[in-house]
PDB file of N, CA and C in Angstrom:
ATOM      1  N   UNK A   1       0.831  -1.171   0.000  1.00  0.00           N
ATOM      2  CA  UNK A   1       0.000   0.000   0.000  1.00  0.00           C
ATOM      3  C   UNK A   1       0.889   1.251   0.000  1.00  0.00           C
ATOM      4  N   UNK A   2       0.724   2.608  -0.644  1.00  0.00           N
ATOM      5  CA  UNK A   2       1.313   3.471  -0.791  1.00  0.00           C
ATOM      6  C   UNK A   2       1.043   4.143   0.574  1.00  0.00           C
ATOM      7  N   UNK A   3       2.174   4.546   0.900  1.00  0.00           N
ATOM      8  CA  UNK A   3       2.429   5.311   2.317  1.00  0.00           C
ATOM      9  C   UNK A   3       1.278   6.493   2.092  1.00  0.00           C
ATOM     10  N   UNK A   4       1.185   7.539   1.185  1.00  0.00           N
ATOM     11  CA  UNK A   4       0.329   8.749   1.259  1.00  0.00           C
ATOM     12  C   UNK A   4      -1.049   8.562   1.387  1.00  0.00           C
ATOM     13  N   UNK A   5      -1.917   7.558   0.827  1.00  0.00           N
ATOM     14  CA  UNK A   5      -2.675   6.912   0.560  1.00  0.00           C
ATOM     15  C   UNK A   5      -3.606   6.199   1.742  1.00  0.00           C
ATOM     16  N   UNK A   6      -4.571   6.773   2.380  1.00  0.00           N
ATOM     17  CA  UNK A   6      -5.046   5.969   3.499  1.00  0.00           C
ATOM     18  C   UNK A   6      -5.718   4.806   2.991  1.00  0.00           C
ATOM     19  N   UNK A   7      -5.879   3.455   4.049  1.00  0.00           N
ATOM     20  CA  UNK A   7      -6.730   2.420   3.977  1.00  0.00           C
ATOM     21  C   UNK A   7      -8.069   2.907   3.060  1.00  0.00           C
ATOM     22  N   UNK A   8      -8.881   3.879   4.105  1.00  0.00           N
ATOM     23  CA  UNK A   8     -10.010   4.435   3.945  1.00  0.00           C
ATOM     24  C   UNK A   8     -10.379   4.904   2.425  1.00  0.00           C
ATOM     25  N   UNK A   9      -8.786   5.631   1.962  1.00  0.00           N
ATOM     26  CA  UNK A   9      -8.851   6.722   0.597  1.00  0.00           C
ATOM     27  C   UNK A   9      -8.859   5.285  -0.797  1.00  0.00           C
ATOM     28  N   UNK A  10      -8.373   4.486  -0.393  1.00  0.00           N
ATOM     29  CA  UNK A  10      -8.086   2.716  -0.889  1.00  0.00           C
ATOM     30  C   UNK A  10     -10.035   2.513  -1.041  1.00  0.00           C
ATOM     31  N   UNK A  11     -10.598   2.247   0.172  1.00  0.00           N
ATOM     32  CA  UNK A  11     -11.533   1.705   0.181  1.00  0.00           C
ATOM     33  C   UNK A  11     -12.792   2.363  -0.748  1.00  0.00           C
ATOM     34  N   UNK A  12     -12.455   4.137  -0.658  1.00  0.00           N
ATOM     35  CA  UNK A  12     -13.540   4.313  -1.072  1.00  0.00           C
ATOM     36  C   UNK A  12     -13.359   4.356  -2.612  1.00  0.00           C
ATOM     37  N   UNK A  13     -11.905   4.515  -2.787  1.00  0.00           N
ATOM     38  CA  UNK A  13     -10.985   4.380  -4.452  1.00  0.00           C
ATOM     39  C   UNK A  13     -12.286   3.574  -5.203  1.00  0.00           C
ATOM     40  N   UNK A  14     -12.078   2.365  -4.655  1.00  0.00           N
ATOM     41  CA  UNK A  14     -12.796   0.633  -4.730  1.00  0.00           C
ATOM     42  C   UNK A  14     -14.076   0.838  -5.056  1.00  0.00           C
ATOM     43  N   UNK A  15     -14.679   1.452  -3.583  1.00  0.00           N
ATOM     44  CA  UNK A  15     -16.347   1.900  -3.681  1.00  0.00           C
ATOM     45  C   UNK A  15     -16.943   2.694  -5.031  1.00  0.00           C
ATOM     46  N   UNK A  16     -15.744   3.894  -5.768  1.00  0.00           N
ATOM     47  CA  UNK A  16     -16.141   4.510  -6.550  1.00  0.00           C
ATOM     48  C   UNK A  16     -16.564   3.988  -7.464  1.00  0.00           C
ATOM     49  N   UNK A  17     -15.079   3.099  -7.837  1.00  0.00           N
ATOM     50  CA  UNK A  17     -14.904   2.763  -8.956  1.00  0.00           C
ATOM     51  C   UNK A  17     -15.898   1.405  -9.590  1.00  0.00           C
ATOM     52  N   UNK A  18     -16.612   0.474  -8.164  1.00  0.00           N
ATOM     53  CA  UNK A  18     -17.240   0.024  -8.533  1.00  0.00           C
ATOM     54  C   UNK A  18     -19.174   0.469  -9.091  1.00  0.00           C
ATOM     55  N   UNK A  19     -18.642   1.767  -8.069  1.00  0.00           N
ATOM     56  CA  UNK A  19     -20.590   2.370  -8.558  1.00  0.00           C
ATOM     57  C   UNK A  19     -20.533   2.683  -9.721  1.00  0.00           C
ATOM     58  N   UNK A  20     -19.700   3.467 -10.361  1.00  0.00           N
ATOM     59  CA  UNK A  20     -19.250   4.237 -11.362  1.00  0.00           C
ATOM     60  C   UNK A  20     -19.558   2.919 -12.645  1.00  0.00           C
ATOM     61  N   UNK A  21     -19.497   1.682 -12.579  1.00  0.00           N
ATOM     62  CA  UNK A  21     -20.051   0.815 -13.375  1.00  0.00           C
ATOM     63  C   UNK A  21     -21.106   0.436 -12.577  1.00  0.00           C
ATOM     64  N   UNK A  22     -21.659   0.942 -12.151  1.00  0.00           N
ATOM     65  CA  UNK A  22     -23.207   0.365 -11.712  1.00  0.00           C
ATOM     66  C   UNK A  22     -22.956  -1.064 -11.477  1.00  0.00           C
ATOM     67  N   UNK A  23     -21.888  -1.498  -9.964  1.00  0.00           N
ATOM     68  CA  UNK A  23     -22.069  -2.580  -9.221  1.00  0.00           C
ATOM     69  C   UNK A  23     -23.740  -2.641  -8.661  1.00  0.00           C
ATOM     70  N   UNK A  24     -23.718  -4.464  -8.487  1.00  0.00           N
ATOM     71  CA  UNK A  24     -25.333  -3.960  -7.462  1.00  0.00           C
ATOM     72  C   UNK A  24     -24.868  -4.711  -5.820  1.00  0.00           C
ATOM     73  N   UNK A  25     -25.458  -4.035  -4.862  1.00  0.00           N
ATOM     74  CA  UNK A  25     -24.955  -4.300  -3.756  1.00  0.00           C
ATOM     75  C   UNK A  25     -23.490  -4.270  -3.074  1.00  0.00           C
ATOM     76  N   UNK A  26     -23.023  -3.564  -3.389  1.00  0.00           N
ATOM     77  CA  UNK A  26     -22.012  -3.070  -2.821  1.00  0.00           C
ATOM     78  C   UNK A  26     -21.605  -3.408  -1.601  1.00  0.00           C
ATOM     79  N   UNK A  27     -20.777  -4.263  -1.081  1.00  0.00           N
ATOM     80  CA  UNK A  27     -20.392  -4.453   0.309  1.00  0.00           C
ATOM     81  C   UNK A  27     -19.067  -4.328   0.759  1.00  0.00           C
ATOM     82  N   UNK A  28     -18.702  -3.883   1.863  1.00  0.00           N
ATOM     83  CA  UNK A  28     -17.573  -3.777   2.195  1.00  0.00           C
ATOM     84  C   UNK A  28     -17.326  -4.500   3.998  1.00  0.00           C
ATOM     85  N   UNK A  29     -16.717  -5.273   4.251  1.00  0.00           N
ATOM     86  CA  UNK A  29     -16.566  -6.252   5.356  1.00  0.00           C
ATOM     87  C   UNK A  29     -15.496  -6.046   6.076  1.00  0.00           C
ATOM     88  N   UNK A  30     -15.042  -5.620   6.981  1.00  0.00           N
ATOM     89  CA  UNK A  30     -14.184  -5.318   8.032  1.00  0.00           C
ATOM     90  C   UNK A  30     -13.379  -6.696   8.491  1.00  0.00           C
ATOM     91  N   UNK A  31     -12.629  -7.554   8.049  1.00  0.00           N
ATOM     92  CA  UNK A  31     -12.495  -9.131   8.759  1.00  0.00           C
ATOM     93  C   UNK A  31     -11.372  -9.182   9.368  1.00  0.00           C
ATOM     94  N   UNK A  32     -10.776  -7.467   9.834  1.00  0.00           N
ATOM     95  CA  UNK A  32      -9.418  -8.016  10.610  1.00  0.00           C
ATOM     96  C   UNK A  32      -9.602  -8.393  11.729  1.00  0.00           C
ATOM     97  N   UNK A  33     -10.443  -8.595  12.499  1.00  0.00           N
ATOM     98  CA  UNK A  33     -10.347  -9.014  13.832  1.00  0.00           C
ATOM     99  C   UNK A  33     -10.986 -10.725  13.766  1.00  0.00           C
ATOM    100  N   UNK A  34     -11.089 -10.998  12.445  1.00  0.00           N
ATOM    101  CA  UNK A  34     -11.719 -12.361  12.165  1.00  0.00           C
ATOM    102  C   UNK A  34     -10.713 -13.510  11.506  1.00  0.00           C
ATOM    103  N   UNK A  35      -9.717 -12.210  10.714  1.00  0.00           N
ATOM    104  CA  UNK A  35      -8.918 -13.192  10.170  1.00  0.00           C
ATOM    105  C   UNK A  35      -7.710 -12.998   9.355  1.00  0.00           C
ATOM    106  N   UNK A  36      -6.751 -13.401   9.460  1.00  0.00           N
ATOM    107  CA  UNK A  36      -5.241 -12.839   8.755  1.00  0.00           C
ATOM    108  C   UNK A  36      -5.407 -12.992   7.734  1.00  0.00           C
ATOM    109  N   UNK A  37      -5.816 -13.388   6.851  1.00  0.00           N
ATOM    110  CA  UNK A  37      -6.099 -13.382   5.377  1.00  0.00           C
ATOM    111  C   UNK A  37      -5.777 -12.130   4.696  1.00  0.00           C
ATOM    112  N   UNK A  38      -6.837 -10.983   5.299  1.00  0.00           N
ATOM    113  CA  UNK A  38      -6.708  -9.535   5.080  1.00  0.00           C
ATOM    114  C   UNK A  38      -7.513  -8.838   5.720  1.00  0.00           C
ATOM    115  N   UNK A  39      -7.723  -7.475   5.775  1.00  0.00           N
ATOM    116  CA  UNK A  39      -8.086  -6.510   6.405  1.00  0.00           C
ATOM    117  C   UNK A  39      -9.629  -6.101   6.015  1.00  0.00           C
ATOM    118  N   UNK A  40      -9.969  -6.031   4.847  1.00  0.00           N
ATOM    119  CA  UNK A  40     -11.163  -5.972   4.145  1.00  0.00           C
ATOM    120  C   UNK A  40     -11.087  -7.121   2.833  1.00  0.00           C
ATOM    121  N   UNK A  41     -12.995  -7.445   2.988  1.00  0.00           N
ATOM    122  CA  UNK A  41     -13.855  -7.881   1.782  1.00  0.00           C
ATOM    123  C   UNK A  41     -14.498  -6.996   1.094  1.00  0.00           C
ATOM    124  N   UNK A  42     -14.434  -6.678  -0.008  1.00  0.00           N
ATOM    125  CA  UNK A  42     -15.620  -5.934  -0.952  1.00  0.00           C
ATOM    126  C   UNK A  42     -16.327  -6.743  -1.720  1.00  0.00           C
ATOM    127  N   UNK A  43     -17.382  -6.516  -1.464  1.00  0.00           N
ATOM    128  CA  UNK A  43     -18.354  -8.064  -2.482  1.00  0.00           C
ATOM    129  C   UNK A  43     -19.357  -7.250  -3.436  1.00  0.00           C
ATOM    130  N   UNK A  44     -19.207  -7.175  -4.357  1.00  0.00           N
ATOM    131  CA  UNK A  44     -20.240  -6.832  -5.488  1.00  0.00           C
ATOM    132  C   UNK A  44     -20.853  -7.935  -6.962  1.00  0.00           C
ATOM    133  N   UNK A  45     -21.767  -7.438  -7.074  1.00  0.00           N
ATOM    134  CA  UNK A  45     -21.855  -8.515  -8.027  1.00  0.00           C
ATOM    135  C   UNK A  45     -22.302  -7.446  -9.600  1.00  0.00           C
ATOM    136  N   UNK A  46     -22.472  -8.319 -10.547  1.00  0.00           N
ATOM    137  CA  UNK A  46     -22.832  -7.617 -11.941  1.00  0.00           C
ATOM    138  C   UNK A  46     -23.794  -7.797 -12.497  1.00  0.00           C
ATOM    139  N   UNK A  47     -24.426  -8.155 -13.300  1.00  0.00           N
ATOM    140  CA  UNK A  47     -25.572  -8.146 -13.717  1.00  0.00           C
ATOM    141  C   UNK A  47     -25.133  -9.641 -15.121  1.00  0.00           C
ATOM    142  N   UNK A  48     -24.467  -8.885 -15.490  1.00  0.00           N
ATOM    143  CA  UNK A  48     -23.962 -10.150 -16.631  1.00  0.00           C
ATOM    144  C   UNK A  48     -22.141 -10.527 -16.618  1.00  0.00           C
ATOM    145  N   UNK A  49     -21.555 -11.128 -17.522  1.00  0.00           N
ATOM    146  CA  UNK A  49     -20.052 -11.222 -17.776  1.00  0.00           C
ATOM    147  C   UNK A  49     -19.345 -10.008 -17.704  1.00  0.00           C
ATOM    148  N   UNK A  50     -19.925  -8.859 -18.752  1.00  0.00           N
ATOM    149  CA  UNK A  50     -19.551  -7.893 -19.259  1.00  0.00           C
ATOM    150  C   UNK A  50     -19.152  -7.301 -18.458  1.00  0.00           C
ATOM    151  N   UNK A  51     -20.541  -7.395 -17.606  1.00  0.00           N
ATOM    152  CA  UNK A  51     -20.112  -5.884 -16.413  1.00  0.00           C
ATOM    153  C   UNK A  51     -19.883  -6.449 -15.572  1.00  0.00           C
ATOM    154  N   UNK A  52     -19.511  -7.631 -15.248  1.00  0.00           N
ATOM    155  CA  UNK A  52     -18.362  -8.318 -14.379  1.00  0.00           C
ATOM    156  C   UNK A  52     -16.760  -7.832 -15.185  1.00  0.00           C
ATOM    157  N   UNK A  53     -16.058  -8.126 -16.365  1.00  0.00           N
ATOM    158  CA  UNK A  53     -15.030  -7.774 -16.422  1.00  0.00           C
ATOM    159  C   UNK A  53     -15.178  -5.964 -16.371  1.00  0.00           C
ATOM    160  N   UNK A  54     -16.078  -5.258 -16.623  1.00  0.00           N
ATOM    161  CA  UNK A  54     -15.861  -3.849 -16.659  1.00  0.00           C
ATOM    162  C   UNK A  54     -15.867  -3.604 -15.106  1.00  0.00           C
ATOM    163  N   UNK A  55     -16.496  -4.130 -13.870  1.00  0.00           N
ATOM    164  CA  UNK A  55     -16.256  -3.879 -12.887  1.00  0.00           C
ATOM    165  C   UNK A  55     -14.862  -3.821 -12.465  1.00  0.00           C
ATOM    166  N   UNK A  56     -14.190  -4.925 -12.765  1.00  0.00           N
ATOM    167  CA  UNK A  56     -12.938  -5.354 -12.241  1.00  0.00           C
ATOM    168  C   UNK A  56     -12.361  -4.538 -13.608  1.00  0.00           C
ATOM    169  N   UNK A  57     -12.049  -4.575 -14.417  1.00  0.00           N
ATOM    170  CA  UNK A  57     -11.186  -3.592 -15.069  1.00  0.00           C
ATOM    171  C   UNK A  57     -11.229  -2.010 -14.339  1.00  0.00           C
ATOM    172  N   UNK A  58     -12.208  -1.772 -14.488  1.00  0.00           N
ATOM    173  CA  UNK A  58     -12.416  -0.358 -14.029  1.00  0.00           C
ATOM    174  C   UNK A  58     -11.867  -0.412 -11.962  1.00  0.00           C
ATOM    175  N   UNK A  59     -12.067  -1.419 -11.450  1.00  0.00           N
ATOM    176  CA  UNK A  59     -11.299  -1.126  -9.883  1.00  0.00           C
ATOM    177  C   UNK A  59      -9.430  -1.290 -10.315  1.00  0.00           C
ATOM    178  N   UNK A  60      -9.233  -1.886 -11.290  1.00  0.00           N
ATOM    179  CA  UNK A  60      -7.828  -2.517 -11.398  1.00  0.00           C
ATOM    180  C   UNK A  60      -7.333  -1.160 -12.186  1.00  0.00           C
ATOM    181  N   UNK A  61      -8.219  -0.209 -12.737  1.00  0.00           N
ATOM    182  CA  UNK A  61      -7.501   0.878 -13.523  1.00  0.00           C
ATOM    183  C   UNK A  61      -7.498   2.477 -12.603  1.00  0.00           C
ATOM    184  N   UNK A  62      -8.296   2.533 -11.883  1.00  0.00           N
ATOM    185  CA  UNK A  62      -8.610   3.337 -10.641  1.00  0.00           C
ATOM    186  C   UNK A  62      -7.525   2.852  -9.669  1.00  0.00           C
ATOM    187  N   UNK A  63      -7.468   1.615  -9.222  1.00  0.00           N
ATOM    188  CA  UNK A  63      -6.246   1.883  -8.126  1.00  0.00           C
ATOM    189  C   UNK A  63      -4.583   2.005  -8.680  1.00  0.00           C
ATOM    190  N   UNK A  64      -4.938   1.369  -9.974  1.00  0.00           N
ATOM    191  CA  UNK A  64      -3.233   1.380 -10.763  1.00  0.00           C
ATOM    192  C   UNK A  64      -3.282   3.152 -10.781  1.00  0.00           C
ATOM    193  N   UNK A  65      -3.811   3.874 -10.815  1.00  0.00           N
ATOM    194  CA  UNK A  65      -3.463   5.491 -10.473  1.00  0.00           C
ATOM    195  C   UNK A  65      -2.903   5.561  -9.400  1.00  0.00           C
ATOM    196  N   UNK A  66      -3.116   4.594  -8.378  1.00  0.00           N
ATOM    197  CA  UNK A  66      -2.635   5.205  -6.955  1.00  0.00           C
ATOM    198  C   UNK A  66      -1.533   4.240  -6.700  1.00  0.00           C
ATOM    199  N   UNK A  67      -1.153   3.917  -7.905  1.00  0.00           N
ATOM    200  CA  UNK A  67       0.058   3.067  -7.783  1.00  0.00           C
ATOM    201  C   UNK A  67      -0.058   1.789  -6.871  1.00  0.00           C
ATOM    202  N   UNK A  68      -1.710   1.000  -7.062  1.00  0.00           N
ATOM    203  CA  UNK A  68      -1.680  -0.372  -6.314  1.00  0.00           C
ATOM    204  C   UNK A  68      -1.980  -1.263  -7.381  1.00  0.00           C
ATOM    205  N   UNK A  69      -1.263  -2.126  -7.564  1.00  0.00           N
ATOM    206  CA  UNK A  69      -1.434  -3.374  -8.625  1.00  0.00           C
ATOM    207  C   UNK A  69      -1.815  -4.728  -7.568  1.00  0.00           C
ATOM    208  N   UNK A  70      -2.946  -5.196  -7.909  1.00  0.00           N
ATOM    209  CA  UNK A  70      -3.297  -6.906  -7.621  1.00  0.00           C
ATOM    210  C   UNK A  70      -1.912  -7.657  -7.606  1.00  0.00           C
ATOM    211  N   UNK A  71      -1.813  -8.673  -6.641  1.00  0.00           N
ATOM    212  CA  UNK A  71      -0.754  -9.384  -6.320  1.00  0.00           C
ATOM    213  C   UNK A  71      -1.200 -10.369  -7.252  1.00  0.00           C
ATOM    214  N   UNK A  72      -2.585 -10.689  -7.153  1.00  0.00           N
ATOM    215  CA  UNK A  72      -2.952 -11.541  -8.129  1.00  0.00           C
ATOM    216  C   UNK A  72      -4.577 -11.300  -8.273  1.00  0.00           C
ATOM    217  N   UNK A  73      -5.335 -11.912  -9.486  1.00  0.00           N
ATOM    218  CA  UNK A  73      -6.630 -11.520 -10.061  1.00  0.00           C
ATOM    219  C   UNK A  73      -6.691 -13.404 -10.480  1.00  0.00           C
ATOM    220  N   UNK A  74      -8.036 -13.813 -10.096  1.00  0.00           N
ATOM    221  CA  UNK A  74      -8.550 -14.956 -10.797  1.00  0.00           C
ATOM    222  C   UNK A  74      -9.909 -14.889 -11.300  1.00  0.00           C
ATOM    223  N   UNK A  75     -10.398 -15.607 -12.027  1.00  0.00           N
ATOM    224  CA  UNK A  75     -11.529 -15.868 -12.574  1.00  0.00           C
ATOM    225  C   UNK A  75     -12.089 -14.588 -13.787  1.00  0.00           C
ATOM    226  N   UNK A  76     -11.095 -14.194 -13.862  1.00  0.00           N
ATOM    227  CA  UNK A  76     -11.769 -13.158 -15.074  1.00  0.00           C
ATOM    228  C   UNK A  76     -11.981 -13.770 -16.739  1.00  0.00           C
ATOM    229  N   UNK A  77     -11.288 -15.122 -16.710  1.00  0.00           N
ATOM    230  CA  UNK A  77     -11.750 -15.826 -17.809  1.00  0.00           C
ATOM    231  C   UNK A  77     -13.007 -16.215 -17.985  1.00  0.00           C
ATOM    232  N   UNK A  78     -13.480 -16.329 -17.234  1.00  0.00           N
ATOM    233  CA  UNK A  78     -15.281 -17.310 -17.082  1.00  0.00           C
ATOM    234  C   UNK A  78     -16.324 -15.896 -16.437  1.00  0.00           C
ATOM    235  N   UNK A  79     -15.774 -15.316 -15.552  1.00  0.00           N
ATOM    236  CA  UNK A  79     -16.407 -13.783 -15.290  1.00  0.00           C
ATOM    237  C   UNK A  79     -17.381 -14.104 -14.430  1.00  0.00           C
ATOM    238  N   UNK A  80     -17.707 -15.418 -14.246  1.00  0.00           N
ATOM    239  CA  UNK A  80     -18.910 -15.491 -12.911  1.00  0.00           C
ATOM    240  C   UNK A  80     -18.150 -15.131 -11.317  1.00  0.00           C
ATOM    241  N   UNK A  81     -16.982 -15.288 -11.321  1.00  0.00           N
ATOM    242  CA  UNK A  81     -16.393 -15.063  -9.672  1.00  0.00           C
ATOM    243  C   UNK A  81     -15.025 -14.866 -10.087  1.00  0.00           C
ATOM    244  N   UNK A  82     -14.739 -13.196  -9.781  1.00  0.00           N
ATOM    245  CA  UNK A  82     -13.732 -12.297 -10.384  1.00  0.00           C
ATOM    246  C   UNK A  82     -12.709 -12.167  -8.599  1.00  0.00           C
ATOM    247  N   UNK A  83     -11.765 -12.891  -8.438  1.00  0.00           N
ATOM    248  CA  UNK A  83     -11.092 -12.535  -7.327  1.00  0.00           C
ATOM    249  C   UNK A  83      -9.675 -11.605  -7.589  1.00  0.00           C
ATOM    250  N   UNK A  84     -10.301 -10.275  -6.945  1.00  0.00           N
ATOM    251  CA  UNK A  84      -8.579  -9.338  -6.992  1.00  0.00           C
ATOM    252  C   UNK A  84      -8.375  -9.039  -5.386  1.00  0.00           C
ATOM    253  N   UNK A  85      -6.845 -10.173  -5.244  1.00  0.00           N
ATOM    254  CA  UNK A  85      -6.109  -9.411  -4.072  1.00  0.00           C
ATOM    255  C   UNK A  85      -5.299  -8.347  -4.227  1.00  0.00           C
ATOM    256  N   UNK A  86      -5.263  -7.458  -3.358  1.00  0.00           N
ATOM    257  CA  UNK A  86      -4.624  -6.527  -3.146  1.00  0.00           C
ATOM    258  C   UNK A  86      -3.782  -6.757  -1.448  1.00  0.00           C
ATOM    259  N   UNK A  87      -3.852  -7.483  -1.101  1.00  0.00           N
ATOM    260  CA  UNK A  87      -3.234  -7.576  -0.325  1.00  0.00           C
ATOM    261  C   UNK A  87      -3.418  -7.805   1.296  1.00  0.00           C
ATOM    262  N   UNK A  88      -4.327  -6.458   1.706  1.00  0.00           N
ATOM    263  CA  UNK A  88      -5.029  -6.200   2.865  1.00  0.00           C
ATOM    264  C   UNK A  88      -6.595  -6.100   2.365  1.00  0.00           C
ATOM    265  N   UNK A  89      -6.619  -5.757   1.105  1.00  0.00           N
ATOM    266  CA  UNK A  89      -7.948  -5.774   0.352  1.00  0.00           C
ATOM    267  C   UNK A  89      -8.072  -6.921   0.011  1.00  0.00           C
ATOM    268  N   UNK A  90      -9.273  -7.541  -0.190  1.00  0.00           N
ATOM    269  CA  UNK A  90      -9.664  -8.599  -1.383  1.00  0.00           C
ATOM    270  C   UNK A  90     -10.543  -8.369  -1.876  1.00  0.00           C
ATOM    271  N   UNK A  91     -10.539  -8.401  -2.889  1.00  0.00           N
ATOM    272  CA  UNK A  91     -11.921  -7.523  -4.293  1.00  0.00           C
ATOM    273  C   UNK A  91     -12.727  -8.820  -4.581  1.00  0.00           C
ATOM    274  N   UNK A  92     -13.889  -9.469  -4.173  1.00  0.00           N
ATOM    275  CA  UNK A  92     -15.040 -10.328  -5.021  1.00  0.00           C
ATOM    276  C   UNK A  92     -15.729  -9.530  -5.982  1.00  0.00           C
ATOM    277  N   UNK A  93     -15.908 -10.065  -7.098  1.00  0.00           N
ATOM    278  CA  UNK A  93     -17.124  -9.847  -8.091  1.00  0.00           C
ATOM    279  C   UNK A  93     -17.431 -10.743  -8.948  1.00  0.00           C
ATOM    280  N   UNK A  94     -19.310 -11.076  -8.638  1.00  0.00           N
ATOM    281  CA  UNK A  94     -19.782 -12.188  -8.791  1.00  0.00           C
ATOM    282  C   UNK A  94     -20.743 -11.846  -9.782  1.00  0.00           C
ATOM    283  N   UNK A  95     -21.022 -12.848 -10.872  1.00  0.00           N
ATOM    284  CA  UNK A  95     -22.332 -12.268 -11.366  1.00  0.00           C
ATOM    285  C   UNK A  95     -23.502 -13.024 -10.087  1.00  0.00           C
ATOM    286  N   UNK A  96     -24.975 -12.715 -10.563  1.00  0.00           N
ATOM    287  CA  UNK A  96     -26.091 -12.703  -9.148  1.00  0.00           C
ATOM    288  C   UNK A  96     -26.419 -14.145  -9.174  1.00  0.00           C
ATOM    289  N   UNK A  97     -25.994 -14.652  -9.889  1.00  0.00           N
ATOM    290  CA  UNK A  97     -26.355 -16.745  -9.288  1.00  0.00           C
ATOM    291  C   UNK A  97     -25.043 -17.105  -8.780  1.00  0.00           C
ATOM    292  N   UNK A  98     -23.638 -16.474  -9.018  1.00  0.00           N
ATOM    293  CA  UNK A  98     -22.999 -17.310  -8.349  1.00  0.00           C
ATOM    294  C   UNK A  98     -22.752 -16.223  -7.146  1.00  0.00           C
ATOM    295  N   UNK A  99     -22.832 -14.992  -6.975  1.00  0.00           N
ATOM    296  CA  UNK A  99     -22.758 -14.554  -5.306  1.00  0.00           C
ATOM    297  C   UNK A  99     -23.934 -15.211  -4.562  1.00  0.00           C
ATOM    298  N   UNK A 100     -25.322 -15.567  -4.935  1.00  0.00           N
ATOM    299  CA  UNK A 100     -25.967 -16.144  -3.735  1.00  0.00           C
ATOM    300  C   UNK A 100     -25.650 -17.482  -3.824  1.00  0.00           C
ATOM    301  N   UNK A 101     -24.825 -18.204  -4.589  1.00  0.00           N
ATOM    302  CA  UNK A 101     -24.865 -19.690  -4.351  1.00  0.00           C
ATOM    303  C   UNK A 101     -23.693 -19.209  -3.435  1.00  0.00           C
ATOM    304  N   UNK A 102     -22.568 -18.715  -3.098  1.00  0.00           N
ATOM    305  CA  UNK A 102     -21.213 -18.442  -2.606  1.00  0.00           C
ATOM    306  C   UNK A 102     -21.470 -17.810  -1.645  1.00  0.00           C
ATOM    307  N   UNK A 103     -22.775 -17.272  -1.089  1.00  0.00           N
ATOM    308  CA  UNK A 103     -23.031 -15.834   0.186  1.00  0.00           C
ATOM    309  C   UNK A 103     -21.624 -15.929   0.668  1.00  0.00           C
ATOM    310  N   UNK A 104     -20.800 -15.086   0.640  1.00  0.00           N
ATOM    311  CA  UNK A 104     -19.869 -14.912   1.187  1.00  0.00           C
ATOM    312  C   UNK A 104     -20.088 -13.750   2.330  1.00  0.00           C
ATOM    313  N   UNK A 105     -21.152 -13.184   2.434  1.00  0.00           N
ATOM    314  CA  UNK A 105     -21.643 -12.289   3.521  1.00  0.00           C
ATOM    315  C   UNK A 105     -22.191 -13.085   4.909  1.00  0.00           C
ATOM    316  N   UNK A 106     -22.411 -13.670   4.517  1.00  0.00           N
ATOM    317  CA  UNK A 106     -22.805 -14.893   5.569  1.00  0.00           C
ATOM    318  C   UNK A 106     -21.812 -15.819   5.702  1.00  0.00           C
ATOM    319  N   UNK A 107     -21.242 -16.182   5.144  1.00  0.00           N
ATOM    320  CA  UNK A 107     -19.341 -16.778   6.006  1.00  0.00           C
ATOM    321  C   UNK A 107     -19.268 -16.394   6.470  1.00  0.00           C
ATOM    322  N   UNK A 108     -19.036 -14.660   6.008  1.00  0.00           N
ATOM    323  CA  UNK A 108     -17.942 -13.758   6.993  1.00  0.00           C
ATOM    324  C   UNK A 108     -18.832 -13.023   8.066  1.00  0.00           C
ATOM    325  N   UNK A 109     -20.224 -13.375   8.224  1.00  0.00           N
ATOM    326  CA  UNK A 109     -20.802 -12.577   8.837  1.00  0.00           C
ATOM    327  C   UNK A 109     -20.237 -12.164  10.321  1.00  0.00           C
ATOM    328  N   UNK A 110     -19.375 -12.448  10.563  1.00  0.00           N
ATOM    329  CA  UNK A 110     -18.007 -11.697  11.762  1.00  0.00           C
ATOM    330  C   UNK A 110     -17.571 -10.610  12.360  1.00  0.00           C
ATOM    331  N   UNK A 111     -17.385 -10.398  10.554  1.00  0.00           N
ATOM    332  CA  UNK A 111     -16.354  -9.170  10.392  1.00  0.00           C
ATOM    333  C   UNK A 111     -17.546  -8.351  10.328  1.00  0.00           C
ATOM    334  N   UNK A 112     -17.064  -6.550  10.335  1.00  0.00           N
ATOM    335  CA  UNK A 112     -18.289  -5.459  10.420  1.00  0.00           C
ATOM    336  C   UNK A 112     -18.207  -5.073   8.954  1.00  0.00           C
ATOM    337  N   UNK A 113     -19.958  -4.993   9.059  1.00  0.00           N
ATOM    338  CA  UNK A 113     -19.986  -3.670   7.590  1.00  0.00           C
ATOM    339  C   UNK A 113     -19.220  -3.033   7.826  1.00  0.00           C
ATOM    340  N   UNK A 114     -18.873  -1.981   6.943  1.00  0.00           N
ATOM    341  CA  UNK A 114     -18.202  -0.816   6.882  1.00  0.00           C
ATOM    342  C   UNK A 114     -19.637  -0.033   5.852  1.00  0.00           C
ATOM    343  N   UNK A 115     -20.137   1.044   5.989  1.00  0.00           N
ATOM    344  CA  UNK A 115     -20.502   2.304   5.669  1.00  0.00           C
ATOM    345  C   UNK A 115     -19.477   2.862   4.677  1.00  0.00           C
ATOM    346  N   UNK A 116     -20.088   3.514   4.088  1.00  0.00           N
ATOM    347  CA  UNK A 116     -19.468   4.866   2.659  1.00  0.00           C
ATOM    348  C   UNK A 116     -20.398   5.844   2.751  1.00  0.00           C
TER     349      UNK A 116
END
């Protein structure tokens, strides 16, 4: 993470960039006190493929401004379950049959919303 750059200024980077393609449901999950993995979940889903890869293109081109590149990105070949780590972040984006088959809000139900 870039030193100038708060967690928060990161999170809402994320938040923008996913409204800005008209994510639906927007979530953001607090899981550090749940789990070393990372610090935050963001879970959004898309409507179709498309705007599954335009979601995740568009968060991966918004934070590459702030000089944060994914350590790694999976599933953008098939586009139903788009995983970008960032590190302390982890980016989900699902299209809407595979986030409710996956509730990953209810795994983690642990960790806190976070508000925007």
């Amino acid at each position: 993470m870039k030193e100038n750059v708060s967690m928060e200024g990161y999170i809402k980077t994320i938040y923008k960039a996913l409204d800005d393609k008209k994510a639906e449901d927007i979530q953001i999950i607090d899981i550090h006190e749940v789990s070393y993995m990372a610090d935050y979940f963001i879970i959004a889903n898309g409507t179709n493929v498309n705007q599954v890869h335009a979601l995740c293109d568009n968060v991966s081109e918004e934070l590459a401004k702030l000089s944060l590149h994914a350590k790694q990105t999976e599933g953008y070949a098939t586009g139903n379950w788009i995983l970008m780590d960032y590190g302390d972040i982890i980016i989900h984006i699902f299209d809407k049959e595979s986030r409710s088959y996956y509730d990953l809000e209810r795994i983690w139900k642990d960790g806190k919303i976070v508000e925007i």
